[in-house]
N, C-alpha and C. Protein backbone atom coordinates (compact mmCIF):
# COMPACT_ATOMS: atom_id res chain seq x y z
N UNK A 1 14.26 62.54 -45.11
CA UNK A 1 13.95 61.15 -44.79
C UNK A 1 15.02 60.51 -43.91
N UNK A 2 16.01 60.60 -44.44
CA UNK A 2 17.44 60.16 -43.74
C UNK A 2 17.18 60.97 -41.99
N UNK A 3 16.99 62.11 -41.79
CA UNK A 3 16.75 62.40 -40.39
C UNK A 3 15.69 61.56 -39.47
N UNK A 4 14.57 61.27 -40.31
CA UNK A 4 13.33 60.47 -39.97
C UNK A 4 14.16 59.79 -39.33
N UNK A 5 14.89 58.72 -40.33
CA UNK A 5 15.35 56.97 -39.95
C UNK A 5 16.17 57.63 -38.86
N UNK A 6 16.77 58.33 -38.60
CA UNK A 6 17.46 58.44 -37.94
C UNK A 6 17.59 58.98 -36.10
N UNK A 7 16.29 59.37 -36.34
CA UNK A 7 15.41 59.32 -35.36
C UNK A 7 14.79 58.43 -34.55
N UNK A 8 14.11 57.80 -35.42
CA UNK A 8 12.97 56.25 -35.44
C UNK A 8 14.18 55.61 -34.73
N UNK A 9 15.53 55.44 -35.00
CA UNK A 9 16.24 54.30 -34.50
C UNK A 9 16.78 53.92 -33.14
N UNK A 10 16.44 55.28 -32.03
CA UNK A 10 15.88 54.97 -30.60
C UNK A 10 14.52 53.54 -30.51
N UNK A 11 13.45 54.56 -31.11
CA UNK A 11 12.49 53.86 -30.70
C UNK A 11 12.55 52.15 -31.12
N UNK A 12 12.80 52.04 -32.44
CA UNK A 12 13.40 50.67 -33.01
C UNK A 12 13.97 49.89 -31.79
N UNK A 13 14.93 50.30 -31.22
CA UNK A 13 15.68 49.88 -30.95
C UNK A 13 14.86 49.55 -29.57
N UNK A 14 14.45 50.08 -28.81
CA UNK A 14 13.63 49.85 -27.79
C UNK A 14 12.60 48.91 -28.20
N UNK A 15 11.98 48.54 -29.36
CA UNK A 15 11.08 47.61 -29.05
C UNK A 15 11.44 46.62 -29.72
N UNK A 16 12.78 46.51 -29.84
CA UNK A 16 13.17 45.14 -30.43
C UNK A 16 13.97 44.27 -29.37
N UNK A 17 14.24 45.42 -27.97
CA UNK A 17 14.65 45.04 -26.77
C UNK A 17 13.61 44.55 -26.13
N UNK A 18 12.64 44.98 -26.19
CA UNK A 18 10.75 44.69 -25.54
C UNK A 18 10.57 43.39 -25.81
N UNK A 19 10.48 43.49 -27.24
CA UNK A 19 10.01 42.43 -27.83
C UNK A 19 11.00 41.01 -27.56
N UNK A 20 12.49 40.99 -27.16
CA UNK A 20 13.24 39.78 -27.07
C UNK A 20 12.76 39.59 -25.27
N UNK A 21 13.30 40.82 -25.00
CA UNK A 21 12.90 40.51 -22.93
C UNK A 21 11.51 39.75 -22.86
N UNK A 22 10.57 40.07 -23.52
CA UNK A 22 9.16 39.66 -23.10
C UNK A 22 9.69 38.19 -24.39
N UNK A 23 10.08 37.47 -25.10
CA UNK A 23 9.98 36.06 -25.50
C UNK A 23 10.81 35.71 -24.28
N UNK A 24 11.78 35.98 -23.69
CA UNK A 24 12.53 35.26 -22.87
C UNK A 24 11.61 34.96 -21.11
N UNK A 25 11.00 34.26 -21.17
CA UNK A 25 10.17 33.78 -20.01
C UNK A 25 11.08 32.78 -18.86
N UNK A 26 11.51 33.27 -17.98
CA UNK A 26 12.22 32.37 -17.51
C UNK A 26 11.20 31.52 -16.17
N UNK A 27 11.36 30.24 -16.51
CA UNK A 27 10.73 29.40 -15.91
C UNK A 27 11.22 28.03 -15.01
N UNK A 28 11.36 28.62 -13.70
CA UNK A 28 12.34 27.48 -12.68
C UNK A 28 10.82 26.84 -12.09
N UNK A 29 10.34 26.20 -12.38
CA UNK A 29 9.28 25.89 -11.30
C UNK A 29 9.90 25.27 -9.58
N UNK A 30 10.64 24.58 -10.26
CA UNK A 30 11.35 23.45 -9.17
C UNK A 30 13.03 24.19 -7.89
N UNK A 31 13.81 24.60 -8.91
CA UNK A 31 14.85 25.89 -8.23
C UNK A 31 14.80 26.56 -7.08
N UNK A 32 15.53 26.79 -6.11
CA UNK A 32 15.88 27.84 -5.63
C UNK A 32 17.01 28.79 -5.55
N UNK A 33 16.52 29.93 -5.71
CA UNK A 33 17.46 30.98 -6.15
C UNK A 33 18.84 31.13 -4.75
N UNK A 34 17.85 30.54 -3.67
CA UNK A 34 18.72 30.56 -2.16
C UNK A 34 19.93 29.22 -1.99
N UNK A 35 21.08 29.32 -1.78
CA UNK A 35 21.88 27.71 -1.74
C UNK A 35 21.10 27.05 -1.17
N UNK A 36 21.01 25.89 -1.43
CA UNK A 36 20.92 24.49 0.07
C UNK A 36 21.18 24.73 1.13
N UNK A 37 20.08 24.60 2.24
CA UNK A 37 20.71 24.49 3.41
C UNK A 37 22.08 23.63 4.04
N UNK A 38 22.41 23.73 5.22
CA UNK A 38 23.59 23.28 5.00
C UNK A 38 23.06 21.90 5.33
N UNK A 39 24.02 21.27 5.96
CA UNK A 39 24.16 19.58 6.23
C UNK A 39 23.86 18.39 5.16
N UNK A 40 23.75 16.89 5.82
CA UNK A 40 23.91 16.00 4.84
C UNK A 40 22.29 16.18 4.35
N UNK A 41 22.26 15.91 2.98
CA UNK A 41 20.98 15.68 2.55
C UNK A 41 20.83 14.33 1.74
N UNK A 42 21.20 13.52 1.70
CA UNK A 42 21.41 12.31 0.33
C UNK A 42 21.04 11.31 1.85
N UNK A 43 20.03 10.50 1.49
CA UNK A 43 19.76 9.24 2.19
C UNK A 43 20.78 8.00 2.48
N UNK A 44 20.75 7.30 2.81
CA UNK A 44 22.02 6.15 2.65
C UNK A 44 20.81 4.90 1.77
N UNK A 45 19.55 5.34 1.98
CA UNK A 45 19.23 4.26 0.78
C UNK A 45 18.74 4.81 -0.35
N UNK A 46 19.97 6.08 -0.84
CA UNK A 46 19.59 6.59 -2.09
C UNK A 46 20.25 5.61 -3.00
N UNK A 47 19.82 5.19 -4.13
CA UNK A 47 20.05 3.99 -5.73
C UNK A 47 21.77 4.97 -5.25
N UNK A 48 22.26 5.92 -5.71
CA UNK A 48 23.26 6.20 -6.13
C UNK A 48 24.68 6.51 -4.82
N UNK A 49 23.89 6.50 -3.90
CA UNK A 49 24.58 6.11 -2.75
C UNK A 49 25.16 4.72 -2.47
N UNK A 50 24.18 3.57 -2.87
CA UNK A 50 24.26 2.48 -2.59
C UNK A 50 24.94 2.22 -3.53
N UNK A 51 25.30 2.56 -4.46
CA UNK A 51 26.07 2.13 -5.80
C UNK A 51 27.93 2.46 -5.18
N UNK A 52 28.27 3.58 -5.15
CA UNK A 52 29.38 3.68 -4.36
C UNK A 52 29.76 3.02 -2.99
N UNK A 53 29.02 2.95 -2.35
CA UNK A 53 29.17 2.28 -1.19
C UNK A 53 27.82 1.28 -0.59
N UNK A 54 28.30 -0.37 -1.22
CA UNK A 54 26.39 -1.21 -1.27
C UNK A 54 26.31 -1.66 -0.07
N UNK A 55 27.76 -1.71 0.61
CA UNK A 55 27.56 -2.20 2.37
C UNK A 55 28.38 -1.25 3.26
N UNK A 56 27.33 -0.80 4.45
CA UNK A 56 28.12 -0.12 5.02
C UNK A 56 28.52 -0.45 6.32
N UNK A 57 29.61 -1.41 5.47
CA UNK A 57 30.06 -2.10 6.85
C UNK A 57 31.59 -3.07 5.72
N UNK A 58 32.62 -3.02 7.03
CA UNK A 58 34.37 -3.06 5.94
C UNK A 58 34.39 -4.19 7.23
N UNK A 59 34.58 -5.37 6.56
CA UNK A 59 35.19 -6.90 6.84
C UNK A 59 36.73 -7.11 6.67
N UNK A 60 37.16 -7.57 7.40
CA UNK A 60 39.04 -8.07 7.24
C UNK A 60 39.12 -9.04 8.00
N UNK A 61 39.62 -9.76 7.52
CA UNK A 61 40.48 -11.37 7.97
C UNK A 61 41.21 -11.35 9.02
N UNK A 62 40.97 -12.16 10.15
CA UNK A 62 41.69 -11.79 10.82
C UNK A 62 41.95 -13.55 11.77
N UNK A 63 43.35 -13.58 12.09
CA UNK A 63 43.46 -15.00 12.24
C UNK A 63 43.07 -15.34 14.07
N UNK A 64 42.68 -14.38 14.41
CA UNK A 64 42.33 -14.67 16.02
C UNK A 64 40.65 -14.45 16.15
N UNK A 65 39.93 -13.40 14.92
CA UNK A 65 39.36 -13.29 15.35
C UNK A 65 38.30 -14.02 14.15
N UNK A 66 38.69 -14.22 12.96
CA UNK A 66 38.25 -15.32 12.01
C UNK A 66 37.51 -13.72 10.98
N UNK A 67 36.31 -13.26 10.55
CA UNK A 67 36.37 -12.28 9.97
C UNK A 67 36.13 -11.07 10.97
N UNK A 68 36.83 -9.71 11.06
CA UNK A 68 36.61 -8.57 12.09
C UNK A 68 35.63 -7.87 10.77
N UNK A 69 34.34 -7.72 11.67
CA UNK A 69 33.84 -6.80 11.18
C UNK A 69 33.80 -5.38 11.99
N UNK A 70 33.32 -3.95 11.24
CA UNK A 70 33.05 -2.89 11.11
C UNK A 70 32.17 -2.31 10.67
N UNK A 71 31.60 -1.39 10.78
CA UNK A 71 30.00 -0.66 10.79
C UNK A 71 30.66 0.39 10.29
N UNK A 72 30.27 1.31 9.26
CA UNK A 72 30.61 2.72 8.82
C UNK A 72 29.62 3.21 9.32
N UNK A 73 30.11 4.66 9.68
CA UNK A 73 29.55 5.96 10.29
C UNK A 73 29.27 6.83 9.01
N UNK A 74 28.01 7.36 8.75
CA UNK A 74 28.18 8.36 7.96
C UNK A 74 28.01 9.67 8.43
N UNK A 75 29.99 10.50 8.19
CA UNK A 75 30.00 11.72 8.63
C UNK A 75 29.28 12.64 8.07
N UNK A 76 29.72 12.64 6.57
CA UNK A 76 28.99 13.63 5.99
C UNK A 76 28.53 13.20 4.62
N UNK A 77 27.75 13.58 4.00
CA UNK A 77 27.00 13.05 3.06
C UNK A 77 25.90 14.14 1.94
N UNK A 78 26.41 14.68 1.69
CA UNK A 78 25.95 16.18 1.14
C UNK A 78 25.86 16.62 -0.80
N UNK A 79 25.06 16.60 -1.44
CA UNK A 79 25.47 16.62 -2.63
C UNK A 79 23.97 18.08 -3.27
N UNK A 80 24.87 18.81 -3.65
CA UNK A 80 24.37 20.11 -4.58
C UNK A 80 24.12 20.24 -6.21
N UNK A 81 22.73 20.42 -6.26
CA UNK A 81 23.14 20.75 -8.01
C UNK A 81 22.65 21.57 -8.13
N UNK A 82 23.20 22.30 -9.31
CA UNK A 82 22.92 23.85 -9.77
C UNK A 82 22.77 24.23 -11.02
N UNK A 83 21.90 25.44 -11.53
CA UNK A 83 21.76 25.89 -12.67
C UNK A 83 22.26 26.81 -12.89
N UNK A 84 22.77 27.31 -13.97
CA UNK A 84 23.08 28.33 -13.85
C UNK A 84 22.16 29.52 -15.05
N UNK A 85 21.38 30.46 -15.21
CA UNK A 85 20.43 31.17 -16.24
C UNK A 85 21.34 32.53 -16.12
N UNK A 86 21.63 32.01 -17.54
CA UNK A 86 22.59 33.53 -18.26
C UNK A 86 21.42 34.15 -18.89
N UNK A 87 21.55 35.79 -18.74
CA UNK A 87 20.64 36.43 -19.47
C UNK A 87 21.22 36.65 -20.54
N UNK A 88 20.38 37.07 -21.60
CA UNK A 88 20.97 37.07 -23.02
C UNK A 88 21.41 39.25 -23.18
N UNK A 89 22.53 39.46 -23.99
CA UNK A 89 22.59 40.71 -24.03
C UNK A 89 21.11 41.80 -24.30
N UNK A 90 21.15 41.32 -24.87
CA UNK A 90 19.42 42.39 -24.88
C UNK A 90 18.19 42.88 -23.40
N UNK A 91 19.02 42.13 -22.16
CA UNK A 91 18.45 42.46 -20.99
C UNK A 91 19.52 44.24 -20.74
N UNK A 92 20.83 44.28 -21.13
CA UNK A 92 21.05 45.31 -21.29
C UNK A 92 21.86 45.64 -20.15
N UNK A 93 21.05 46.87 -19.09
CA UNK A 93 21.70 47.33 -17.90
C UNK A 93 20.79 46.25 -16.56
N UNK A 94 20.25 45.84 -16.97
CA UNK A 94 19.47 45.02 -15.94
C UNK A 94 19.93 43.02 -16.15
N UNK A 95 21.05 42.90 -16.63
CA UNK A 95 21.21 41.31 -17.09
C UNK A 95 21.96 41.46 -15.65
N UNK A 96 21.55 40.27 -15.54
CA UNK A 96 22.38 39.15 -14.27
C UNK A 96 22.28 37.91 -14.48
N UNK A 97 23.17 37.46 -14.13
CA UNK A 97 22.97 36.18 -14.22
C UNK A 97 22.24 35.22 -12.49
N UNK A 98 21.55 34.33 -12.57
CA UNK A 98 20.82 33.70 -11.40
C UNK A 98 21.15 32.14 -11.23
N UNK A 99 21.92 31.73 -10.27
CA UNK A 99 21.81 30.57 -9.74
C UNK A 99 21.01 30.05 -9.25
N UNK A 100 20.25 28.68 -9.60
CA UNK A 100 19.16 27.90 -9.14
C UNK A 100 19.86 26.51 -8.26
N UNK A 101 19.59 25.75 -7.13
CA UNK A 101 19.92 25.15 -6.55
C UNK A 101 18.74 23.99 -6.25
N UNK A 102 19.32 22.59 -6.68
CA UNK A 102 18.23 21.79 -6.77
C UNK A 102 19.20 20.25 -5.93
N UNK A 103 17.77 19.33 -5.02
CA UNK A 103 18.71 18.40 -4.16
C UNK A 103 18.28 17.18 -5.78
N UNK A 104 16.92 17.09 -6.06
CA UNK A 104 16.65 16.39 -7.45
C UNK A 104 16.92 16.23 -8.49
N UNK A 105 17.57 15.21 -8.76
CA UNK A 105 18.18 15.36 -10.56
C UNK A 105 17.11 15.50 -11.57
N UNK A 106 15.70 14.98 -11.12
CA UNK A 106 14.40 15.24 -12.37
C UNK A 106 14.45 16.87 -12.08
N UNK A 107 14.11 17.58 -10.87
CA UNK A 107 14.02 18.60 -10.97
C UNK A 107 14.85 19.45 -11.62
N UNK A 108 15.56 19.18 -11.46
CA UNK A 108 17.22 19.72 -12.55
C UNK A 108 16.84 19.99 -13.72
N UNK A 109 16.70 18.36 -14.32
CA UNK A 109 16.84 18.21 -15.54
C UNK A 109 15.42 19.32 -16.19
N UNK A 110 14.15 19.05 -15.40
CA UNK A 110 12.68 19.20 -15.97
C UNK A 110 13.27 21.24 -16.23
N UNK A 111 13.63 21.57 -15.07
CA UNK A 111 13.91 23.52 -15.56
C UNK A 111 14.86 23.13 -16.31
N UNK A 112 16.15 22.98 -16.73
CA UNK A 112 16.71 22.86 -17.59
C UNK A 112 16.06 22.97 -18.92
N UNK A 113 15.31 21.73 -19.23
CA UNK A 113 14.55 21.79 -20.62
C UNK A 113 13.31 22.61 -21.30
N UNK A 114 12.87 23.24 -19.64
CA UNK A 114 11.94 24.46 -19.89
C UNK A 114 12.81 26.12 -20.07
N UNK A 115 13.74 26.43 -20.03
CA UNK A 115 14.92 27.48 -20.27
C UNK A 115 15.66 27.45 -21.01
N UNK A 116 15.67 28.38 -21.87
CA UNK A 116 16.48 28.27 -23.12
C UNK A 116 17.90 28.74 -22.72
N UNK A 117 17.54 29.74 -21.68
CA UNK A 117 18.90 30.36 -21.14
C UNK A 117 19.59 29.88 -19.88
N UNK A 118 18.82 28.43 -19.70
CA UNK A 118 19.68 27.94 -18.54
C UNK A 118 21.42 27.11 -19.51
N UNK A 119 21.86 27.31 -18.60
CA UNK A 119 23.35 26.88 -19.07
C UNK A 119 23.42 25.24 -18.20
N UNK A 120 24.85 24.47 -18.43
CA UNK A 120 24.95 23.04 -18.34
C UNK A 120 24.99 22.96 -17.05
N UNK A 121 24.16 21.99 -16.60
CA UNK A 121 24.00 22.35 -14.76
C UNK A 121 25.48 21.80 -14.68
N UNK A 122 25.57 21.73 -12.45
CA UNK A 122 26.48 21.49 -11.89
C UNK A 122 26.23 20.64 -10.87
N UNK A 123 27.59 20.40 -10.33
CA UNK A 123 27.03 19.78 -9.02
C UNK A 123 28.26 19.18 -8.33
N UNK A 124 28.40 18.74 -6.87
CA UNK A 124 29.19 18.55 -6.23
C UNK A 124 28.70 17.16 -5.26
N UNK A 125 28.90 16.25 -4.69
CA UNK A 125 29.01 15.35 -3.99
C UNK A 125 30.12 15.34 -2.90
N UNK A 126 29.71 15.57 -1.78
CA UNK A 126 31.12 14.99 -1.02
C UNK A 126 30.77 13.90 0.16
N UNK A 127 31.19 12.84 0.31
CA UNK A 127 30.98 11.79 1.33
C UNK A 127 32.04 11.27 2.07
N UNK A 128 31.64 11.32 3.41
CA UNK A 128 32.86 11.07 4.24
C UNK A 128 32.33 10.07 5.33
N UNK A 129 33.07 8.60 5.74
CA UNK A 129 32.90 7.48 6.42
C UNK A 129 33.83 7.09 7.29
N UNK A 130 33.33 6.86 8.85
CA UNK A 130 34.07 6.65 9.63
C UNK A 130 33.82 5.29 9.84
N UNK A 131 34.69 3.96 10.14
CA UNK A 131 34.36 3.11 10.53
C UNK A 131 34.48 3.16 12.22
N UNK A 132 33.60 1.90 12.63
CA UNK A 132 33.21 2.31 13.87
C UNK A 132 34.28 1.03 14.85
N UNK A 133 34.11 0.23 16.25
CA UNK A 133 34.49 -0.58 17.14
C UNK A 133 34.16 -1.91 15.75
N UNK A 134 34.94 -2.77 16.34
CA UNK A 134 34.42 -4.07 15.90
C UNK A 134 33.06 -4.76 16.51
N UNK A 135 32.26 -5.58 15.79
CA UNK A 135 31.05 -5.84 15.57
C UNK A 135 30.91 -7.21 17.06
N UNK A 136 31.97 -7.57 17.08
CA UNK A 136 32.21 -8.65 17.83
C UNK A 136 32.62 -8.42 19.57
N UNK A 137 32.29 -9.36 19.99
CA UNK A 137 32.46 -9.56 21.79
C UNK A 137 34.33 -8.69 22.11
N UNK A 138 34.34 -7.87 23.07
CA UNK A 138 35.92 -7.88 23.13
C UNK A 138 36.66 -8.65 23.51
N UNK A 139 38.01 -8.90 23.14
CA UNK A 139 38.78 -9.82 24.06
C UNK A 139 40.30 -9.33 24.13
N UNK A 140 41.04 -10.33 24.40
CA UNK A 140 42.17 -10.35 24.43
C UNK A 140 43.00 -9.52 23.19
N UNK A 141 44.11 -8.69 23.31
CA UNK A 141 44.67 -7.93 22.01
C UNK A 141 45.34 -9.14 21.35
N UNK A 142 45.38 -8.23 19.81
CA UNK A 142 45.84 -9.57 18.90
C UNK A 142 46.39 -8.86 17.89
N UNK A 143 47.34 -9.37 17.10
CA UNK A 143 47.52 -8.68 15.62
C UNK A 143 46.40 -9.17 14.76
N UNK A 144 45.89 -7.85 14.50
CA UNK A 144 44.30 -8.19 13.85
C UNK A 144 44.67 -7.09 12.46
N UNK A 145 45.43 -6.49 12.46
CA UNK A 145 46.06 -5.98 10.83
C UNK A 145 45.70 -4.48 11.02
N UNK A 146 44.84 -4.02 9.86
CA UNK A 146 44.53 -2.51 9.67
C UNK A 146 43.28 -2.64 8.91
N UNK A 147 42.81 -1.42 8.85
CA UNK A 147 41.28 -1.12 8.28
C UNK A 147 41.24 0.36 7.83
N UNK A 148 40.49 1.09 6.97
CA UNK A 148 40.46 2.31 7.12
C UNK A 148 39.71 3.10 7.88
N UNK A 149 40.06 3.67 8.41
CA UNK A 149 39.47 4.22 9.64
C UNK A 149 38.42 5.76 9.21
N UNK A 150 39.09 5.89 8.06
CA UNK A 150 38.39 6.97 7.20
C UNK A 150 38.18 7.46 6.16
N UNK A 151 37.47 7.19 5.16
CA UNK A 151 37.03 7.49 3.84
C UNK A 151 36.38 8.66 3.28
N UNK A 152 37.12 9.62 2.61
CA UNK A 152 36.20 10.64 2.10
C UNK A 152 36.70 10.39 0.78
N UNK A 153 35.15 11.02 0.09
CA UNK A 153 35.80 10.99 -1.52
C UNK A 153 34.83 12.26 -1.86
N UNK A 154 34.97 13.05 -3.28
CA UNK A 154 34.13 14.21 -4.01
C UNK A 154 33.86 13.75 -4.97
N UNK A 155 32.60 14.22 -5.62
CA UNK A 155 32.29 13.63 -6.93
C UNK A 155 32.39 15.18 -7.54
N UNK A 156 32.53 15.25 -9.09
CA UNK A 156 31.55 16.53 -9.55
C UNK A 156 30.35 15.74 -10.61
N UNK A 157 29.51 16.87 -11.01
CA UNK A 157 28.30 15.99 -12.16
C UNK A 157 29.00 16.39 -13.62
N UNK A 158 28.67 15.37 -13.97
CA UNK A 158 28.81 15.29 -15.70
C UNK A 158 27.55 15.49 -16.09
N UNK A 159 27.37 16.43 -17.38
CA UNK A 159 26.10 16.86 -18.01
C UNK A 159 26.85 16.43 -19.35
N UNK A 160 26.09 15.40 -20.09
CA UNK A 160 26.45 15.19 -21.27
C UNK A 160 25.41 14.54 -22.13
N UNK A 161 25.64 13.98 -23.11
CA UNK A 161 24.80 13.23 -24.04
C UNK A 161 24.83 11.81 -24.10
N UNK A 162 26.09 11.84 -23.74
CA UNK A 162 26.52 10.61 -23.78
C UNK A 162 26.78 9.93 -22.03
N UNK A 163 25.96 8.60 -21.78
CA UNK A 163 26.51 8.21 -20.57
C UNK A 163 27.91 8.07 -20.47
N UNK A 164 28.00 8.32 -18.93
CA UNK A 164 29.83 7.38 -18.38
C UNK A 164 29.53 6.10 -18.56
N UNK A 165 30.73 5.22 -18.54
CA UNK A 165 31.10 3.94 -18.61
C UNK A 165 31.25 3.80 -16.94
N UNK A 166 30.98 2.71 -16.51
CA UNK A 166 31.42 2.52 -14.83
C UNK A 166 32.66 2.39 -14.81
N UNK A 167 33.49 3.13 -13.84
CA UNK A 167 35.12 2.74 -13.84
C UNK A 167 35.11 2.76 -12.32
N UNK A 168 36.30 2.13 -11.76
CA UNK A 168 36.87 2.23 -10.56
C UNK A 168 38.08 2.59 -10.35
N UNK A 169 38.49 3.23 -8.70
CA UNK A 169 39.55 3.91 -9.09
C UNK A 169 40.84 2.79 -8.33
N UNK A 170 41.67 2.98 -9.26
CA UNK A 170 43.01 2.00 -8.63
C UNK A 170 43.42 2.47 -7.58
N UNK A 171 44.38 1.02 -7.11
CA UNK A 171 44.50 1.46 -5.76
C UNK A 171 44.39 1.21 -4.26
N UNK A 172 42.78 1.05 -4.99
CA UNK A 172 41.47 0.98 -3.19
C UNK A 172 41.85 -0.53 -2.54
N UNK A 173 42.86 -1.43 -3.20
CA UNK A 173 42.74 -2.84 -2.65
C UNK A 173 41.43 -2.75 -2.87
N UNK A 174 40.36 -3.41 -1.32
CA UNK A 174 39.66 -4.08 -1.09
C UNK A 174 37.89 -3.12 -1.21
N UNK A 175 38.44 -1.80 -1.17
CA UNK A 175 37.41 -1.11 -1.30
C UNK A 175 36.61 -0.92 -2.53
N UNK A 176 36.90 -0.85 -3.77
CA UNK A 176 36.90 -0.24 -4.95
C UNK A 176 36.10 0.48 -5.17
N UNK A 177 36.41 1.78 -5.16
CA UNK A 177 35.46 2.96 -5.42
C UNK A 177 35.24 3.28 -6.53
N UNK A 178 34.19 3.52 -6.83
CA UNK A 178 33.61 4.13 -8.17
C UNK A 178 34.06 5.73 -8.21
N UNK A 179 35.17 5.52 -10.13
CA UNK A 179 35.56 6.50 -10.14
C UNK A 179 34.58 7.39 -11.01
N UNK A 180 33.67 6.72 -11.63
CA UNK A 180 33.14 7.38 -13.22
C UNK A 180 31.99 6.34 -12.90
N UNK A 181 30.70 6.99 -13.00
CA UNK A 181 29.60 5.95 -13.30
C UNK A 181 28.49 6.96 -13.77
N UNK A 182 27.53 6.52 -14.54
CA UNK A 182 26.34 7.08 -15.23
C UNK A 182 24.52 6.94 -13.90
N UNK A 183 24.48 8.57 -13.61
CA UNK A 183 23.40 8.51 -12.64
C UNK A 183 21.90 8.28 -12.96
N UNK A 184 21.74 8.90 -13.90
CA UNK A 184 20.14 9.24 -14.63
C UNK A 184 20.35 9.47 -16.10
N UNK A 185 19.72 9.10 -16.97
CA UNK A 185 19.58 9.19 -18.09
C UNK A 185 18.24 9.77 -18.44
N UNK A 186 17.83 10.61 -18.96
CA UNK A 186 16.47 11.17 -19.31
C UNK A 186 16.07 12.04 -21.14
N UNK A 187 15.39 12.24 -21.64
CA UNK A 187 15.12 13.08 -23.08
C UNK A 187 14.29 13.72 -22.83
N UNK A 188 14.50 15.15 -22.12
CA UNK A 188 13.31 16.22 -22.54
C UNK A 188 13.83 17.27 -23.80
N UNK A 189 13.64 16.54 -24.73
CA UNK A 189 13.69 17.03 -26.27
C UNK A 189 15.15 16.64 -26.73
N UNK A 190 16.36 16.08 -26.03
CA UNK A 190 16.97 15.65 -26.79
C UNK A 190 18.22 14.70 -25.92
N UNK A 191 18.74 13.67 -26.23
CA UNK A 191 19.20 12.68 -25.00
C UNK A 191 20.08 13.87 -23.58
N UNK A 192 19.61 13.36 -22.20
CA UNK A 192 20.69 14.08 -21.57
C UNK A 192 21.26 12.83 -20.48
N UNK A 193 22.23 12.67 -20.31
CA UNK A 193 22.72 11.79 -19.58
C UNK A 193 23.58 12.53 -18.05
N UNK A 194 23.01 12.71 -16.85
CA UNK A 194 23.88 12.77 -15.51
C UNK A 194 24.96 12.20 -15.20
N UNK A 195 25.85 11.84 -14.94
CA UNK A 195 26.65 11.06 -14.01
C UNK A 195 27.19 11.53 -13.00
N UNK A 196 28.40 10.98 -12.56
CA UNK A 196 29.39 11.33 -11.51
C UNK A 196 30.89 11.13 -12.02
N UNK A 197 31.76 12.00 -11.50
CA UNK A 197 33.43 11.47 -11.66
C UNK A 197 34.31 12.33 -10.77
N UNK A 198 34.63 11.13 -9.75
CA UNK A 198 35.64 11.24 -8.91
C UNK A 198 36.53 12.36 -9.00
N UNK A 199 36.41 13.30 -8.19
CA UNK A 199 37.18 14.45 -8.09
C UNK A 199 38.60 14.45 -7.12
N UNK A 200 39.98 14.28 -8.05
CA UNK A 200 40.44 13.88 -6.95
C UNK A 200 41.14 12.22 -6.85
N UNK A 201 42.04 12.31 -5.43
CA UNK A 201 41.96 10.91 -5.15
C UNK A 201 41.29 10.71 -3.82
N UNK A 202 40.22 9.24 -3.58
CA UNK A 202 40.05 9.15 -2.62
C UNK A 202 40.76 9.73 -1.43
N UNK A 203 40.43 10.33 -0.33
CA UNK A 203 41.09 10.15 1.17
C UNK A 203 41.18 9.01 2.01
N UNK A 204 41.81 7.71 2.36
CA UNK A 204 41.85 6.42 2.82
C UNK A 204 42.70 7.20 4.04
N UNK A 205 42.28 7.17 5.67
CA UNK A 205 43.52 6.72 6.29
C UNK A 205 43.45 5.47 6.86
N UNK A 206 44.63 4.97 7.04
CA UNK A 206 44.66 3.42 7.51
C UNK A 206 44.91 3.40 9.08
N UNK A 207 44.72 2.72 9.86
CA UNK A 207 44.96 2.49 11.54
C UNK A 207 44.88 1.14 11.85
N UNK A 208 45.78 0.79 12.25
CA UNK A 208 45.47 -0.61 13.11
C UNK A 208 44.32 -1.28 13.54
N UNK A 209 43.30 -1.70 13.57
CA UNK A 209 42.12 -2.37 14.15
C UNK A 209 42.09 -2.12 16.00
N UNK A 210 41.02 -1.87 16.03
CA UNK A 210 41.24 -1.67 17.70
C UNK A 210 41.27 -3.15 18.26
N UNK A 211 41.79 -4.29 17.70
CA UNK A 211 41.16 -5.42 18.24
C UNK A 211 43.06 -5.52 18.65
N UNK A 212 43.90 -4.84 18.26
CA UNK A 212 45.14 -4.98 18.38
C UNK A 212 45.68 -4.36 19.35
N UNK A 213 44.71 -3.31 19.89
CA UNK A 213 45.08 -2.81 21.54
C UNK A 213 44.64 -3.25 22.53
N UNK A 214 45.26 -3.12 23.53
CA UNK A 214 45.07 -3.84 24.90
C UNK A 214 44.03 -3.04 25.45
């Protein structure tokens, strides 16, 4: 008998591998297994764009010219999220693991809650702003101060249960950037909360106003 069992425990063993591979259904409807193409993809009248930056356009005081305005350029504007689906050991000699790449946070979230073996997504943000000439007639040079001439900042995503609190990051003077803020909140079967948090310190460089050259 003991030889029997001892036999049988190939085959056992094979269909208890069968039997877990075939419950494990993996289901991305929304995903792609390929990265993001490259370039900016995030709108400037995306809700969460406008939240970091609600005007895109940087005002300063200026005593010749009363307020100097500026127009931001958006250089780059690009944000990735990702899944990641660990196979479970019982895939064996054939486990890999598969990255899914999504520009939608519902889409995210919706495979997420259909995969048991998707792991805590990801994600990256990076935005970069050039301000442009002043808004106004040219004239005569003046001490008209400084402005930033260039703004980049990175976000990464928070996957949690709990929302972020809105914070800003010190520092910015007149800018105040959002260091920590809560993106989407959703429950497919149990609370999940998105956000963002500042990776990093802003990039600010400062330059003179062109209203100060001749």
């Amino acid at each position: 008998m003991k030889g029997l069992a001892w036999a049988a425990l190939p085959l056992v063993t094979l269909v208890v591998l069968l039997v877990l591979n075939l419950g494990e259904s993996d289901r991305y409807e929304f995903g792609k297994e390929s990265p993001l193409p490259p370039g900016n993809n995030v709108d400037p009248d995306d809700n969460a764009f406008s939240r970091i930056f609600p005007d895109l356009k940087f005002v300063h005081a200026c005593p010749g010219c009363g307020e100097c305005a500026h127009r931001f350029e958006i250089v780059e504007n690009r944000r990735v999220l990702t899944i990641r689906d660990h196979d479970g050991w019982y895939k064996a000699f054939w486990a890999q693991d598969d990255t899914y790449s999504y520009s939608d946070p519902v889409h995210l979230i919706a495979d997420w809650g259909n995969n048991g073996t998707a792991e805590n997504p990801g994600g990256t943000w990076s935005i970069r702003l050039k301000t442009g000439p002043p808004t106004h007639a040219a004239g005569a040079a003046h001490d008209c101060g400084s402005l930033p001439r260039e703004i980049a900042v990175d976000y990464v995503l928070d996957f949690s249960e709990t929302p972020l609190d809105e914070t800003y990051h010190s520092g910015d003077g007149p800018l105040k950037i959002l260091q920590t803020f809560t993106w989407l909140v959703s429950n497919p079967g149990k609370p999940i909360s998105l956000g963002w948090k500042l990776a990093g310190t802003p990039r600010v460089f400062v330059e003179p106003c062109a209203c100060s050259k001749p």
